[in-house]
Protein backbone atom coordinates (compact mmCIF):
# COMPACT_ATOMS: atom_id res chain seq x y z
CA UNK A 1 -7.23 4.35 -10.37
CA UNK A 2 -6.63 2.11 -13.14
CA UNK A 3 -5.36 -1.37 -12.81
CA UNK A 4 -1.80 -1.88 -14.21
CA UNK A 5 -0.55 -5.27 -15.57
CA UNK A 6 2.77 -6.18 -14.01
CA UNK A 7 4.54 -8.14 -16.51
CA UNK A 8 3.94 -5.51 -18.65
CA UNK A 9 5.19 -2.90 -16.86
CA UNK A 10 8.04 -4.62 -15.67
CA UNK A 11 8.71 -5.25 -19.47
CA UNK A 12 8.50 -1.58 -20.49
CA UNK A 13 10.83 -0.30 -17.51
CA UNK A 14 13.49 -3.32 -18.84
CA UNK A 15 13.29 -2.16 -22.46
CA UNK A 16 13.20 1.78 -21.31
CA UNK A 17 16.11 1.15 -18.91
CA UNK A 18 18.45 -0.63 -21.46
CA UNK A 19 17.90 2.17 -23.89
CA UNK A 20 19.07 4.46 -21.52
CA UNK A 21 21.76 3.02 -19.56
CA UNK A 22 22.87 0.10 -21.73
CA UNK A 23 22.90 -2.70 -19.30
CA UNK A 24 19.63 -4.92 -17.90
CA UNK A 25 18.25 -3.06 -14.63
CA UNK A 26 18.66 -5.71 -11.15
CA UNK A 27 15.07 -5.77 -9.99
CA UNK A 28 14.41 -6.85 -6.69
CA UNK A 29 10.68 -7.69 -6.15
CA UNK A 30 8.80 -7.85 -2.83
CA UNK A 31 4.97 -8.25 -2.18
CA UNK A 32 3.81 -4.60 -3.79
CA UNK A 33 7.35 -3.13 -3.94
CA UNK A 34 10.18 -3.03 -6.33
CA UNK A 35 13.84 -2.20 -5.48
CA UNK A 36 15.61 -1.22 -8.86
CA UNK A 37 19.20 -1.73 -8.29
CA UNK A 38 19.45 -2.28 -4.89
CA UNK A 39 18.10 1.34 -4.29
CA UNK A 40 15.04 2.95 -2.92
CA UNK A 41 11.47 0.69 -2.94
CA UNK A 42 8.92 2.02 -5.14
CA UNK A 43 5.65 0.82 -5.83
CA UNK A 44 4.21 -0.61 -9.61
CA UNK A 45 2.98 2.69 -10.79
CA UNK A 46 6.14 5.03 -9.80
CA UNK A 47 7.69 1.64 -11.65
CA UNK A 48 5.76 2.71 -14.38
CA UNK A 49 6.42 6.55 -14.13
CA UNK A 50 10.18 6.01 -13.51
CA UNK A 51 10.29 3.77 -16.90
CA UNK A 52 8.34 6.23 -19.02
CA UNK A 53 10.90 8.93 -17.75
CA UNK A 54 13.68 6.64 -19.28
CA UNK A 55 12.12 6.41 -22.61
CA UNK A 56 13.90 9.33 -24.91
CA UNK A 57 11.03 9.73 -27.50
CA UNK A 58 7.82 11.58 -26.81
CA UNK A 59 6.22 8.35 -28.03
CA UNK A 60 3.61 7.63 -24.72
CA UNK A 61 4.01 3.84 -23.90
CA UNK A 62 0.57 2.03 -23.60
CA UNK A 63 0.50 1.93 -19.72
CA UNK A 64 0.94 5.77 -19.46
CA UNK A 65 -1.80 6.11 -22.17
CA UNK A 66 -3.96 4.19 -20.78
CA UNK A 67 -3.39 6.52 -17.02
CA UNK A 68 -4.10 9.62 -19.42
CA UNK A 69 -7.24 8.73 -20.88
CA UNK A 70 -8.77 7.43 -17.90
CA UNK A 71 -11.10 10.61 -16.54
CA UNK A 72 -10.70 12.58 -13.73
CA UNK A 73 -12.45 13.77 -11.32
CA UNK A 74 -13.00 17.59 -10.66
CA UNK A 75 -11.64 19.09 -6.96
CA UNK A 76 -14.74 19.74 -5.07
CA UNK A 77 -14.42 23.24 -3.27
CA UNK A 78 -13.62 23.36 0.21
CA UNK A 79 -16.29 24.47 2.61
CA UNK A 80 -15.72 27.64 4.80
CA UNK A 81 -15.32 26.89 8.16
CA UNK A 82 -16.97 29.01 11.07
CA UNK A 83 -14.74 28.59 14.15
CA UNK A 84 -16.46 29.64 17.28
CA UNK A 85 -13.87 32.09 18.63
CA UNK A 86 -14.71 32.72 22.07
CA UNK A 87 -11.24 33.39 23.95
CA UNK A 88 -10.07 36.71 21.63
CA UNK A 89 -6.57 35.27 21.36
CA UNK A 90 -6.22 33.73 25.04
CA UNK A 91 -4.97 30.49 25.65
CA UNK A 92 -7.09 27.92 26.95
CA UNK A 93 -5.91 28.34 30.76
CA UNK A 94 -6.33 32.22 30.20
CA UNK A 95 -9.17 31.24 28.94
CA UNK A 96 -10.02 28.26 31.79
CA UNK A 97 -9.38 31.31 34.66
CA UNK A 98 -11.22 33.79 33.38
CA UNK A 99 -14.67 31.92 33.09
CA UNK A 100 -13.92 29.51 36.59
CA UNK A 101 -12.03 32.13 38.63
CA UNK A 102 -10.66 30.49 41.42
CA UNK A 103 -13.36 28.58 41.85
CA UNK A 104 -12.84 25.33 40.53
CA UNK A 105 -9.49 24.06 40.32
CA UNK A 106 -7.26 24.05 36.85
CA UNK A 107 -7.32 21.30 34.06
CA UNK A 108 -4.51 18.96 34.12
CA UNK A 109 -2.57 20.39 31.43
CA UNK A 110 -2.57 23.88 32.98
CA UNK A 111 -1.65 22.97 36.56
């Protein structure tokens, strides 16, 4: 996760936000949120994301560069799983009567 500068990216969304709508954007800010216009909170990187989707060129501003050079790591594969399946499609007080009998009283859930 890279670390993004706030001014800055408060800067960009002003700028990117003017171009597009052609008045100055009300930012609200709260410790790690932003409210843009009085409207949803969003953290500093959908701040960022939200700014660079304002921008009309295909020029990349220097924040969302700097999130597309930084590497990525690869999706490990998920291990398989062996469940233990020892009821055949019973449900556990199926299950519960069928080993116990009517021996031994039933769990509370099954009572």
């Amino acid at each position: 996760m890279t670390k993004l500068d706030k001014d800055l990216v408060v800067a960009e969304f002003t700028a990117a936000y003017k171009a597009a709508f052609g008045k100055a954007p009300q930012l609200e800010q709260k410790p790690g949120w932003f409210s843009v216009d009085g409207g949803k909170n969003i953290r500093l990187a959908e701040l960022a994301e939200l700014g660079a989707s304002y921008t009309p060129t295909k020029k990349a501003s220097p924040v969302a560069a700097k999130q597309a050079t930084a590497p990525k790591a690869a999706p490990k594969p998920a291990k398989a799983v062996k469940v233990k399946s020892t009821g055949n499609g019973q449900s556990a007080a199926a299950m519960w009567a069928q080993r116990n009998g009517s021996a031994q009283r039933a769990p509370r859930g099954c009572r």
